[in-house]
PDB file of N, CA and C in Angstrom:
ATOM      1  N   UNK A   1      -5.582 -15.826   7.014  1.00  0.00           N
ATOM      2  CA  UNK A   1      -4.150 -15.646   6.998  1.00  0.00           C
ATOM      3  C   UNK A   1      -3.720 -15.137   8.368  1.00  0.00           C
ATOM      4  N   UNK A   2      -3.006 -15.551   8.643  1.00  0.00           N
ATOM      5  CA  UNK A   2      -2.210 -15.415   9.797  1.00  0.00           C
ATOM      6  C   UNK A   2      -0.330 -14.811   9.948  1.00  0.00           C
ATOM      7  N   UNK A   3      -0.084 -13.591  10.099  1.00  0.00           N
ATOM      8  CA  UNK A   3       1.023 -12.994   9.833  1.00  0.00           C
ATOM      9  C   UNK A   3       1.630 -13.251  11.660  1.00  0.00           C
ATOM     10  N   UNK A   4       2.619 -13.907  11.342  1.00  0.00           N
ATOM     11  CA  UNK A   4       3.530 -14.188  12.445  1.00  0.00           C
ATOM     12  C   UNK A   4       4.946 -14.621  12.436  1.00  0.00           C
ATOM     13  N   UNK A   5       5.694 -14.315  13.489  1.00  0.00           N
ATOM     14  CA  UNK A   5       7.308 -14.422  13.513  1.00  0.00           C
ATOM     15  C   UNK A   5       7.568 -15.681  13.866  1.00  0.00           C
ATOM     16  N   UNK A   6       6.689 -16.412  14.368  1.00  0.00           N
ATOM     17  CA  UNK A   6       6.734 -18.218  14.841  1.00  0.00           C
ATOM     18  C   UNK A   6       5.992 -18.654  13.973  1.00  0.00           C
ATOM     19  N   UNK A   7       5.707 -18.813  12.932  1.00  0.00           N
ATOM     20  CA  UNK A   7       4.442 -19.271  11.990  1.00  0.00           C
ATOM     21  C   UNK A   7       4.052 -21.667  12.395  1.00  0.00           C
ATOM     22  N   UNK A   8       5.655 -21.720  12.605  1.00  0.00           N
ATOM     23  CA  UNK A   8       5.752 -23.409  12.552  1.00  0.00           C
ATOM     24  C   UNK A   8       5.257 -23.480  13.813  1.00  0.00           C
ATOM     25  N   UNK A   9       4.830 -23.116  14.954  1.00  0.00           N
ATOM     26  CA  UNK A   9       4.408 -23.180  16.133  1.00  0.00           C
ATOM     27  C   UNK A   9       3.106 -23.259  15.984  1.00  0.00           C
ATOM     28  N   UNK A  10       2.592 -22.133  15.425  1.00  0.00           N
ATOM     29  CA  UNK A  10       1.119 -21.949  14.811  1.00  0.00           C
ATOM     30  C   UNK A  10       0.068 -22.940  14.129  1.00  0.00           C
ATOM     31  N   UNK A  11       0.742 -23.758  13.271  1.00  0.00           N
ATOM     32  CA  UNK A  11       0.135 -24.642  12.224  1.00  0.00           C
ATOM     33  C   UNK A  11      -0.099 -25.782  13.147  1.00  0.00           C
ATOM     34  N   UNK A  12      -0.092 -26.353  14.351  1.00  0.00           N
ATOM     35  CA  UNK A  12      -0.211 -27.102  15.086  1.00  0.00           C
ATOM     36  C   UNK A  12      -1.722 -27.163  15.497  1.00  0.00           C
ATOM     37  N   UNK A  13      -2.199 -25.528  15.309  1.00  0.00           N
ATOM     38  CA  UNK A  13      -3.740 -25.188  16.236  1.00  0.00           C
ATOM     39  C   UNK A  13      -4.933 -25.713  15.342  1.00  0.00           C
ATOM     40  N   UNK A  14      -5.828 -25.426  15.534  1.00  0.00           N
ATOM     41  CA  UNK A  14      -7.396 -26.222  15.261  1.00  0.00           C
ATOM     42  C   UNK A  14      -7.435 -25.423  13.537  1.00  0.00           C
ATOM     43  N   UNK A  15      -7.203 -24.672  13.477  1.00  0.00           N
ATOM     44  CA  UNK A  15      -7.515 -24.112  11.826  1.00  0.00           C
ATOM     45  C   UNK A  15      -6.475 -24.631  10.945  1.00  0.00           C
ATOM     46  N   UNK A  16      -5.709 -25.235  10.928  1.00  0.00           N
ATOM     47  CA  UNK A  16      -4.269 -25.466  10.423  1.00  0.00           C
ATOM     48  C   UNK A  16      -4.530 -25.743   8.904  1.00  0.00           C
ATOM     49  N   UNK A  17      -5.982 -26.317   8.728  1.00  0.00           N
ATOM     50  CA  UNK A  17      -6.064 -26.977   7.222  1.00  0.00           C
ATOM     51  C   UNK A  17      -6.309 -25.609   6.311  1.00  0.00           C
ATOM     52  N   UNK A  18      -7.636 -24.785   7.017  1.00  0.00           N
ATOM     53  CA  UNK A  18      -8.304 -23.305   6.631  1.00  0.00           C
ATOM     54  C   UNK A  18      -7.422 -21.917   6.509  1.00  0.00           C
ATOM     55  N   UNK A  19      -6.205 -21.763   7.565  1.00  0.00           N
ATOM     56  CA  UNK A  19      -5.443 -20.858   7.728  1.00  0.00           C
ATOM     57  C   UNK A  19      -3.808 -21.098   6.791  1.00  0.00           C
ATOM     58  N   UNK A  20      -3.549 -19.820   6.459  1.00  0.00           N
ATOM     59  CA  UNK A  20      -2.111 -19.764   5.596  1.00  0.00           C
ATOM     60  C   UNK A  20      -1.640 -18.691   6.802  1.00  0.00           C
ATOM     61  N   UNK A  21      -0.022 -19.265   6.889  1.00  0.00           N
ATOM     62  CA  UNK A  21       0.261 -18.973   7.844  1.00  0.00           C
ATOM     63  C   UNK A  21       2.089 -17.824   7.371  1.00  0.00           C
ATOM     64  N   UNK A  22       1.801 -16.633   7.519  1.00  0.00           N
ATOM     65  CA  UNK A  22       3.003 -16.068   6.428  1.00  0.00           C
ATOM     66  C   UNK A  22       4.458 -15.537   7.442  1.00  0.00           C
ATOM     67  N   UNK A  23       5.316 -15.351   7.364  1.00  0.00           N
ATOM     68  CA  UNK A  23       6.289 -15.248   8.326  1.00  0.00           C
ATOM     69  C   UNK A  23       6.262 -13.257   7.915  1.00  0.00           C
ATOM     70  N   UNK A  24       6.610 -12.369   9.277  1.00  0.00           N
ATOM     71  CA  UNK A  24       6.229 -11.184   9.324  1.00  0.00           C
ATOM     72  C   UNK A  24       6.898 -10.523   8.125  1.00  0.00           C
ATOM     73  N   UNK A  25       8.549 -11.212   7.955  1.00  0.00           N
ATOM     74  CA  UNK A  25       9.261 -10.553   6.601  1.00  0.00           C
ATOM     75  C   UNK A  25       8.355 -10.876   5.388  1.00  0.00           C
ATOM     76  N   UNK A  26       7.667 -11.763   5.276  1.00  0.00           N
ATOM     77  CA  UNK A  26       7.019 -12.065   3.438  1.00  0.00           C
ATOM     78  C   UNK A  26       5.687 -11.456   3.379  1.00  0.00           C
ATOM     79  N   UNK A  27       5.005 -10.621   4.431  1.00  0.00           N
ATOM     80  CA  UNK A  27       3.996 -10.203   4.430  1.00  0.00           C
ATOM     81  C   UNK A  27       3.301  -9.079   3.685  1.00  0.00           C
ATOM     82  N   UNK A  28       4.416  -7.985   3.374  1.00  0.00           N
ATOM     83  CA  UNK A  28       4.449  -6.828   2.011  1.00  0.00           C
ATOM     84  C   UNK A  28       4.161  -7.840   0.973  1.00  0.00           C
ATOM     85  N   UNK A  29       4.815  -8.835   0.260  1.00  0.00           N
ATOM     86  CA  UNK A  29       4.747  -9.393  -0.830  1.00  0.00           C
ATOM     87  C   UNK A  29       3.409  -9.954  -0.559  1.00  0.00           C
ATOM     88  N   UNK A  30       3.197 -10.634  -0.016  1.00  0.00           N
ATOM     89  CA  UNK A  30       2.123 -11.751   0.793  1.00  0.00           C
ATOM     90  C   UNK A  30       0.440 -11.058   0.223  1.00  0.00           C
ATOM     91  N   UNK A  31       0.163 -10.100   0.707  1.00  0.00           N
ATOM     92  CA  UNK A  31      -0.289  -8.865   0.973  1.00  0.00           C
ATOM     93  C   UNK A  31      -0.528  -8.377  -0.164  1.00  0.00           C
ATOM     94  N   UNK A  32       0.773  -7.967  -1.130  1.00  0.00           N
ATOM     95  CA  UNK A  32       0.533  -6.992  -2.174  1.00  0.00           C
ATOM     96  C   UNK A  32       0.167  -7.899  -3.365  1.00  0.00           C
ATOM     97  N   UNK A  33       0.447  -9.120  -3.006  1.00  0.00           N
ATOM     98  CA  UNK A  33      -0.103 -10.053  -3.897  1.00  0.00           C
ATOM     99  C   UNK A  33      -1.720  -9.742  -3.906  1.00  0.00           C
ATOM    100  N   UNK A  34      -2.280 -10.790  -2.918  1.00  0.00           N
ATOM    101  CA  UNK A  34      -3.845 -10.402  -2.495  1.00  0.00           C
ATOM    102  C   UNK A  34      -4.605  -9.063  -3.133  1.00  0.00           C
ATOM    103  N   UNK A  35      -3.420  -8.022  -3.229  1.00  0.00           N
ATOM    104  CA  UNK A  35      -4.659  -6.498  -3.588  1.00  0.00           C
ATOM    105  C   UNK A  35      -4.647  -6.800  -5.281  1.00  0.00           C
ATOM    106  N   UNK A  36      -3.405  -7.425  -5.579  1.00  0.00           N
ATOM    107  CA  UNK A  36      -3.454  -7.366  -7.040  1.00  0.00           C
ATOM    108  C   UNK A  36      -4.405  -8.152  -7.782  1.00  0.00           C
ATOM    109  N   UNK A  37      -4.671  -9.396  -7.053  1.00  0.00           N
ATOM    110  CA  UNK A  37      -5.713 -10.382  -7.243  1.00  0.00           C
ATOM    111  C   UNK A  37      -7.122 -10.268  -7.306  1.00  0.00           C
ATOM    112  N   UNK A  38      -7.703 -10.742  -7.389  1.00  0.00           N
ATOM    113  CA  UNK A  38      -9.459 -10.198  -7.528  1.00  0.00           C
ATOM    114  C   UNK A  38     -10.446 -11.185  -6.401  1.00  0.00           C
ATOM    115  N   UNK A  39     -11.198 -10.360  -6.109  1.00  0.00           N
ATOM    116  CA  UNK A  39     -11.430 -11.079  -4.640  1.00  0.00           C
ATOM    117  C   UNK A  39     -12.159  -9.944  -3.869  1.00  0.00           C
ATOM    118  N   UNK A  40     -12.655 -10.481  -2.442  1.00  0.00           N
ATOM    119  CA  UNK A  40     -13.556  -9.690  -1.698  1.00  0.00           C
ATOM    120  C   UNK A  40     -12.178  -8.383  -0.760  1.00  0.00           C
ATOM    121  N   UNK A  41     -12.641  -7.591  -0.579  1.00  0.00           N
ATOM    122  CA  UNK A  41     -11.556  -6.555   0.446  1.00  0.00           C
ATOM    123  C   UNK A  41     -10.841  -7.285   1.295  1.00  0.00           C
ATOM    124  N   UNK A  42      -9.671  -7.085   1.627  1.00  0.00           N
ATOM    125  CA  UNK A  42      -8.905  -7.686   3.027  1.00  0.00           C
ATOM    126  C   UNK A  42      -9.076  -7.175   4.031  1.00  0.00           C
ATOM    127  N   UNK A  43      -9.171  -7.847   4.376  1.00  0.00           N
ATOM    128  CA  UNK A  43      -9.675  -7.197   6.504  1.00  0.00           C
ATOM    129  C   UNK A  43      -8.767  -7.860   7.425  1.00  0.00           C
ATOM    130  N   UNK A  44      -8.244  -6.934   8.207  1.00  0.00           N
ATOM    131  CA  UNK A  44      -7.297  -7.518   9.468  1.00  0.00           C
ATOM    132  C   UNK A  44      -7.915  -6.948  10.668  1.00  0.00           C
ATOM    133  N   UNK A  45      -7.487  -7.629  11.492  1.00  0.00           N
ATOM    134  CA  UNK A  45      -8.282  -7.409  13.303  1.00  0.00           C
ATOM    135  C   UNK A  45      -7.000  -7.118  14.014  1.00  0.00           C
ATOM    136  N   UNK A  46      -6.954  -6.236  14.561  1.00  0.00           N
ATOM    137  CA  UNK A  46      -6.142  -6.584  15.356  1.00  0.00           C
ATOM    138  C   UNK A  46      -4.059  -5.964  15.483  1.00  0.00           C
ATOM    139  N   UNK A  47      -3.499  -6.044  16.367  1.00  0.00           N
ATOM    140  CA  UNK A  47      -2.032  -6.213  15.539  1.00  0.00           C
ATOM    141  C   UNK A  47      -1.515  -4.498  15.149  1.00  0.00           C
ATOM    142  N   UNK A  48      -1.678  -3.880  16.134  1.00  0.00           N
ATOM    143  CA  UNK A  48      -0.837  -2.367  15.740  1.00  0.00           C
ATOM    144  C   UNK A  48       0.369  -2.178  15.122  1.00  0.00           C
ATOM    145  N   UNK A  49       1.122  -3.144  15.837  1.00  0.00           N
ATOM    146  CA  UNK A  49       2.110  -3.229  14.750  1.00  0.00           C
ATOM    147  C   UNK A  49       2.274  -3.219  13.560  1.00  0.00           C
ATOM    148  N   UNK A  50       1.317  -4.037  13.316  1.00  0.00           N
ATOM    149  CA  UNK A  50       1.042  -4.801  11.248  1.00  0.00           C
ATOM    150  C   UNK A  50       0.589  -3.981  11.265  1.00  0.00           C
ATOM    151  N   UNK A  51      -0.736  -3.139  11.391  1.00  0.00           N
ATOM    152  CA  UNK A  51      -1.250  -2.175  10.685  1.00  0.00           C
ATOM    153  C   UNK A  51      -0.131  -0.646  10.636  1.00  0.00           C
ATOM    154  N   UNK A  52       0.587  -0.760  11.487  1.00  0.00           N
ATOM    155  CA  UNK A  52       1.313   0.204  11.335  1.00  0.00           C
ATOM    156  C   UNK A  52       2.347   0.063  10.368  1.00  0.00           C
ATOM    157  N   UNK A  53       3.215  -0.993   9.811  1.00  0.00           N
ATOM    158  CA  UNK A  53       3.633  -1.485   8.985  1.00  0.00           C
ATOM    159  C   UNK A  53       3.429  -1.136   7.547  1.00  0.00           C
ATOM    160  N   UNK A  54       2.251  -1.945   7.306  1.00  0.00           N
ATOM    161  CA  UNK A  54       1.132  -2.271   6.367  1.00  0.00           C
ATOM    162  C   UNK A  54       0.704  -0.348   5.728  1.00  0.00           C
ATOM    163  N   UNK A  55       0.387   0.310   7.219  1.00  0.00           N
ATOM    164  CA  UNK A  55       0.499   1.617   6.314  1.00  0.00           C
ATOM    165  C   UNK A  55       1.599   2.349   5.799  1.00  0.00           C
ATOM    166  N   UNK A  56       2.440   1.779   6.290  1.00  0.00           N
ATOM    167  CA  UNK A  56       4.149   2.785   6.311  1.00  0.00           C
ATOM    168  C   UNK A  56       4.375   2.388   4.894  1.00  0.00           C
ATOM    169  N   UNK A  57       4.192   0.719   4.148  1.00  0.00           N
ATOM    170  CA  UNK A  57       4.709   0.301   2.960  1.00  0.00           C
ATOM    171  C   UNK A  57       3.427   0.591   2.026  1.00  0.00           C
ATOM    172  N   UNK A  58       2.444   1.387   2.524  1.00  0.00           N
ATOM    173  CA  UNK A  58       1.096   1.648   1.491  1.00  0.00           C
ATOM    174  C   UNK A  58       0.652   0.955   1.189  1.00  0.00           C
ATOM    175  N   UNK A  59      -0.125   0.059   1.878  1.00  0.00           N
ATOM    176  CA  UNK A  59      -0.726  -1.341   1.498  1.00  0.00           C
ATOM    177  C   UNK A  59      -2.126  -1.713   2.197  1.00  0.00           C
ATOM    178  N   UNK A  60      -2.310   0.005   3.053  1.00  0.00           N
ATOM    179  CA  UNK A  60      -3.376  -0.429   3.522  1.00  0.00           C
ATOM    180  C   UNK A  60      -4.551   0.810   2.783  1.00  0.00           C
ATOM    181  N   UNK A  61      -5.703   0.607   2.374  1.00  0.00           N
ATOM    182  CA  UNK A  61      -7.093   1.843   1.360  1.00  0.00           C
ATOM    183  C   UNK A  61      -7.746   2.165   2.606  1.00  0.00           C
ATOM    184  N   UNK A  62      -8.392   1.342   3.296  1.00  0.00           N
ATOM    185  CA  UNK A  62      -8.781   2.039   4.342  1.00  0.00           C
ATOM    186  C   UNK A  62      -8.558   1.185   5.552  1.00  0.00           C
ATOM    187  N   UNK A  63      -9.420   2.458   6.560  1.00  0.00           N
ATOM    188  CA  UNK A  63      -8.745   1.737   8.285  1.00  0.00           C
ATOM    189  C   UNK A  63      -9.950   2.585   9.097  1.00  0.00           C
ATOM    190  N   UNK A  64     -10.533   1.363   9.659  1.00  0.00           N
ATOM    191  CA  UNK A  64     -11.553   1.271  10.593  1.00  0.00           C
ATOM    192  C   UNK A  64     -10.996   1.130  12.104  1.00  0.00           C
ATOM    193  N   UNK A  65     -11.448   1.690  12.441  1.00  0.00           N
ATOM    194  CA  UNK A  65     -11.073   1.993  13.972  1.00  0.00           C
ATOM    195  C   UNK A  65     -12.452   1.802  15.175  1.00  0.00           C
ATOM    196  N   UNK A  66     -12.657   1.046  16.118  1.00  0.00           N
ATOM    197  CA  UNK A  66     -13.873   0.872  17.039  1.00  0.00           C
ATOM    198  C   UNK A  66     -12.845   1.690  18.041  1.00  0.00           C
ATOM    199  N   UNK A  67     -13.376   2.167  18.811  1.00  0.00           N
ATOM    200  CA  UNK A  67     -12.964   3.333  20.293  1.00  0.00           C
ATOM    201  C   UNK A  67     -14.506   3.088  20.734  1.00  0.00           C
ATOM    202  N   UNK A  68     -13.881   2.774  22.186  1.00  0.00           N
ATOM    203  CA  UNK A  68     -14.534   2.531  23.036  1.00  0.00           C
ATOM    204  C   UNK A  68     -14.433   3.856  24.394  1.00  0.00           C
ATOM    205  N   UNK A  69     -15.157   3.851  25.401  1.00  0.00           N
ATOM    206  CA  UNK A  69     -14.520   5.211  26.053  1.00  0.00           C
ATOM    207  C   UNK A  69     -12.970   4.994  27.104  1.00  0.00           C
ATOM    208  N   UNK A  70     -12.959   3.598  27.372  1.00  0.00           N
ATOM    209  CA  UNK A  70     -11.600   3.271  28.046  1.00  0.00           C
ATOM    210  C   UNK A  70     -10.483   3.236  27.248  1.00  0.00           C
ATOM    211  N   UNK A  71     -10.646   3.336  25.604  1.00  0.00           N
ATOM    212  CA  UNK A  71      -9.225   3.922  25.259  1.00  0.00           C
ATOM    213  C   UNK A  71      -9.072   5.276  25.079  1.00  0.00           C
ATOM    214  N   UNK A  72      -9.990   6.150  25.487  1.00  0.00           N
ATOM    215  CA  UNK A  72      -9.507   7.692  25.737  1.00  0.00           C
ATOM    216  C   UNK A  72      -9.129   7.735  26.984  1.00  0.00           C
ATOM    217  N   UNK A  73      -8.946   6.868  28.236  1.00  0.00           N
ATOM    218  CA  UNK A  73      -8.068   7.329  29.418  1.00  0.00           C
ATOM    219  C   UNK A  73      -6.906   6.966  29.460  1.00  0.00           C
ATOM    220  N   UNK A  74      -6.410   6.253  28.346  1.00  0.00           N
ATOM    221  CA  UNK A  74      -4.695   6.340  27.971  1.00  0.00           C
ATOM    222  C   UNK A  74      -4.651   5.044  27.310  1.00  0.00           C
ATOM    223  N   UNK A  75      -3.401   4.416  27.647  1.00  0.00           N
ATOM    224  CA  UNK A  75      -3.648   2.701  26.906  1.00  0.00           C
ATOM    225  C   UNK A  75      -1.797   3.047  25.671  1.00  0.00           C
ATOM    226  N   UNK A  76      -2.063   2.161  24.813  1.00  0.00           N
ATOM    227  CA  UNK A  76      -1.159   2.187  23.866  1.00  0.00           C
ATOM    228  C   UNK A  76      -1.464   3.102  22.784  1.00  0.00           C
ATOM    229  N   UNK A  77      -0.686   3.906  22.359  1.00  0.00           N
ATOM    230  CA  UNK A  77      -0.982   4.585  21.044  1.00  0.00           C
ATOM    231  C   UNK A  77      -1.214   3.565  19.971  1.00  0.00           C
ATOM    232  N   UNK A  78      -2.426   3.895  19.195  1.00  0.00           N
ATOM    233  CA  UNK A  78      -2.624   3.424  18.080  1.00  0.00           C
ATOM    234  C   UNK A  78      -1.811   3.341  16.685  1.00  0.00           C
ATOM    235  N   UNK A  79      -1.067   4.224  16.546  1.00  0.00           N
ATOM    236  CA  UNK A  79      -0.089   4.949  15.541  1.00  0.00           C
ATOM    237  C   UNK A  79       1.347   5.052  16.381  1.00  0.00           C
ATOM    238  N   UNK A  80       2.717   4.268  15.166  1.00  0.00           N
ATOM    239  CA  UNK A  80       3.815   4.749  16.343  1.00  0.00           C
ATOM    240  C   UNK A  80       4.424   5.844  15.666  1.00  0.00           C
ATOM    241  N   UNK A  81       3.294   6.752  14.698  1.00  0.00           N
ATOM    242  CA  UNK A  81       4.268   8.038  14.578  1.00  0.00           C
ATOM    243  C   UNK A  81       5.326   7.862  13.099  1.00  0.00           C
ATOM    244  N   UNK A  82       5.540   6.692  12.935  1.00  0.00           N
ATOM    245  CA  UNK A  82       6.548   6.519  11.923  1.00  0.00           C
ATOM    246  C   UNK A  82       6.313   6.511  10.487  1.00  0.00           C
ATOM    247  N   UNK A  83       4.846   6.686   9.966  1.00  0.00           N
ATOM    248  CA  UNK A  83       4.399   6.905   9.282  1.00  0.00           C
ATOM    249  C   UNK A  83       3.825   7.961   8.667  1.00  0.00           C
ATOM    250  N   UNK A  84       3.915   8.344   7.684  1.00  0.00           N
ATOM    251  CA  UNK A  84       3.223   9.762   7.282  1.00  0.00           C
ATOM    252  C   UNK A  84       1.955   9.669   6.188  1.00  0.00           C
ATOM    253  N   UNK A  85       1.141   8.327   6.470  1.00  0.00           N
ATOM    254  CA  UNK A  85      -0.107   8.324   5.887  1.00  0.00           C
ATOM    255  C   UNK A  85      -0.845   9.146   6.031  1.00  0.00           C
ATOM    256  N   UNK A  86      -1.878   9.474   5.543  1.00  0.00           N
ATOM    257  CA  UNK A  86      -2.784  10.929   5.683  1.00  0.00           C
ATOM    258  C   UNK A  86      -4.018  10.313   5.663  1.00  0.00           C
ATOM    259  N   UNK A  87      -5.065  10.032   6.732  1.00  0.00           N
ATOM    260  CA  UNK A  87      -6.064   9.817   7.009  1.00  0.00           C
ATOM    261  C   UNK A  87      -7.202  10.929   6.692  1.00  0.00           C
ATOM    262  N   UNK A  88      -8.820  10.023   5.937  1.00  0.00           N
ATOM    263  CA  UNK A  88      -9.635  10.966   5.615  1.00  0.00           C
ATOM    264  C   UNK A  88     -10.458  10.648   6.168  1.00  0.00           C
ATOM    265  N   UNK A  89     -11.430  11.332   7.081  1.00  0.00           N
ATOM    266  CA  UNK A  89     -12.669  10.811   7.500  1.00  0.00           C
ATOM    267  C   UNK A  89     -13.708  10.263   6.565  1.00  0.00           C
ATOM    268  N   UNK A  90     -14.056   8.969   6.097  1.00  0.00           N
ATOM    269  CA  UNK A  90     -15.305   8.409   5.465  1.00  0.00           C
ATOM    270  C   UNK A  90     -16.264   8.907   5.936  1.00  0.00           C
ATOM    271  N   UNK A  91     -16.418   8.582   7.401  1.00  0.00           N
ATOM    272  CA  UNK A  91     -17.935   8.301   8.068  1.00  0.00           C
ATOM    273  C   UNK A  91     -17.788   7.924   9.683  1.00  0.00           C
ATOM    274  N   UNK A  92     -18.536   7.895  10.358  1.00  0.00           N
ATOM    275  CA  UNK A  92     -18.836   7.281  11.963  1.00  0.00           C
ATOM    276  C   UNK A  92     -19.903   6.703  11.991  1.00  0.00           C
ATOM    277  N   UNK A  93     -20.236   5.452  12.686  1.00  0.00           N
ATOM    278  CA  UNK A  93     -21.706   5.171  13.281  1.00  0.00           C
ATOM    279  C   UNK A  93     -21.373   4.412  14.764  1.00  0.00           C
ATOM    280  N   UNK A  94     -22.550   4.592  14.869  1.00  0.00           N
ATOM    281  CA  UNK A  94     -23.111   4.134  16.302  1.00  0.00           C
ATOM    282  C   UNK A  94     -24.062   3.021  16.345  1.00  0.00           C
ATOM    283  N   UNK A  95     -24.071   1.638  17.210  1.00  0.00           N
ATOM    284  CA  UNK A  95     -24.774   0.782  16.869  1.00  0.00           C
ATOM    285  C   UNK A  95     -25.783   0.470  18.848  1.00  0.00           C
ATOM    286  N   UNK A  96     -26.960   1.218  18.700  1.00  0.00           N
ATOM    287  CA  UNK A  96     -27.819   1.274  19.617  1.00  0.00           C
ATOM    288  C   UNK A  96     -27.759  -0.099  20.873  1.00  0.00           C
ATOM    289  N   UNK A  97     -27.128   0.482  21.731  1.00  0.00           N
ATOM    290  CA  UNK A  97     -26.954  -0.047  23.051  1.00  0.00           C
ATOM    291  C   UNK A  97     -25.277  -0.736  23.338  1.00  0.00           C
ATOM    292  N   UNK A  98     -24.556   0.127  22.107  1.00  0.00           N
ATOM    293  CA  UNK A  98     -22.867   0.013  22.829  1.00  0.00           C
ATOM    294  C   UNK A  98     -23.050   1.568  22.628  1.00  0.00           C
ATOM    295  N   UNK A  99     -21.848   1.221  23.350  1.00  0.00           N
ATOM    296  CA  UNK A  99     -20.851   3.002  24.155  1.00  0.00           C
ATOM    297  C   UNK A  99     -19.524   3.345  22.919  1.00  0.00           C
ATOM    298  N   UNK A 100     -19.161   2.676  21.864  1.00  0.00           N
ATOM    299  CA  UNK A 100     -18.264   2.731  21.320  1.00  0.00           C
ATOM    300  C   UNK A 100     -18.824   2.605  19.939  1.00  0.00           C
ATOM    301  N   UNK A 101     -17.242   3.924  18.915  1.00  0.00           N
ATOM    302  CA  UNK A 101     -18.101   4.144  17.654  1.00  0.00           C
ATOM    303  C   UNK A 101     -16.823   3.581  17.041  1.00  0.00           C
ATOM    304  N   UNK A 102     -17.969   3.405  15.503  1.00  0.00           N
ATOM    305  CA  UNK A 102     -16.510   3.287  14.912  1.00  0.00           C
ATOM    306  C   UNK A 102     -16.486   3.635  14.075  1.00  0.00           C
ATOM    307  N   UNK A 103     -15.078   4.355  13.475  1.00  0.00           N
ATOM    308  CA  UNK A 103     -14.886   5.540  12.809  1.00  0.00           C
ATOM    309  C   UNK A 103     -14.222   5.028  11.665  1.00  0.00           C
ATOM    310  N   UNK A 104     -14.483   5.242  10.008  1.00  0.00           N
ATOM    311  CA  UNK A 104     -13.854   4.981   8.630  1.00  0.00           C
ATOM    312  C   UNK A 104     -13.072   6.232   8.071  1.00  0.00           C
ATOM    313  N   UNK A 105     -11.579   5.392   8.006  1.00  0.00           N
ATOM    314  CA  UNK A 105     -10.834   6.556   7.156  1.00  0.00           C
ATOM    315  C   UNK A 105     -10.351   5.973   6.167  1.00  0.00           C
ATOM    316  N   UNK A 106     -10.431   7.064   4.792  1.00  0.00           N
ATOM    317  CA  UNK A 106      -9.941   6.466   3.743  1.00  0.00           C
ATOM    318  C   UNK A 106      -8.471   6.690   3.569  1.00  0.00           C
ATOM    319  N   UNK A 107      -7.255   6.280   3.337  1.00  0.00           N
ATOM    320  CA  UNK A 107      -5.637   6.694   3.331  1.00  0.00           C
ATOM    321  C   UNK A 107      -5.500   7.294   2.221  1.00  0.00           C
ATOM    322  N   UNK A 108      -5.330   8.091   2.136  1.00  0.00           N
ATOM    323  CA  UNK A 108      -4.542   9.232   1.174  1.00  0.00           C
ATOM    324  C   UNK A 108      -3.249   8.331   0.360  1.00  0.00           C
ATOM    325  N   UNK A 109      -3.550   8.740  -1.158  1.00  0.00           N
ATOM    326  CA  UNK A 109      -2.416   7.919  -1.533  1.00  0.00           C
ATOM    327  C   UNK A 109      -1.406   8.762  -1.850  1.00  0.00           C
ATOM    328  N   UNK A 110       0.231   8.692  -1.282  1.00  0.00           N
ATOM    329  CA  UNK A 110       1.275   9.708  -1.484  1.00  0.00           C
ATOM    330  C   UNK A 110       1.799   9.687  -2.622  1.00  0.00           C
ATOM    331  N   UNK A 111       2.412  10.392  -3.629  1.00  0.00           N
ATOM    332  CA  UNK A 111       3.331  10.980  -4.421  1.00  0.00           C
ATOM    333  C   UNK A 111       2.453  10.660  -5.212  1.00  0.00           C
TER     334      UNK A 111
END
């Protein structure tokens, strides 16, 4: 799945038959469909925005994060703040001969 504001531009590229392609407004529904359904976990790459989104409307259980050491010398914030999800540490690992970990949080569910 592919969440985008041009979606008809998109369907042109090499996956077009394999990929569903959702416009950014139908993506809560899109989305909350999928968790209700039965099926393997959803995984997204990518896209701060959407994930920032995605947590603001509670739609995301957990959130994996890779940090590398060049995003601790500044870069884009990961979070724009507008959300008041509550992150739990799962776990960290390290995978022998990278420099970057990656860290599991489970989201706190509100009210």
């Amino acid at each position: 799945m592919v969440v985008s504001d041009t979606p008809a531009e998109e369907q042109d590229g090499p996956y077009r038959d394999t990929t569903t392609f959702v416009r950014r407004a139908d993506a809560h529904e899109y989305i909350a469909e999928l968790k209700r359904g039965e099926g393997a976990p959803i995984l997204m790459f990518g896209s701060r925005v959407l994930w920032n989104d995605l947590l603001a409307a509670g739609l995301v259980d957990e959130f994996d994060i890779v940090l590398g050491a060049g995003v601790l010398g500044g870069g884009t914030p990961a979070f724009d703040g507008k959300t008041t999800a509550r992150l739990r540490l799962l776990g960290s690992e390290t995978h022998e001969g990278s420099e970057n970990i990656v860290l599991r949080y489970a989201v706190e569910k509100q009210g």
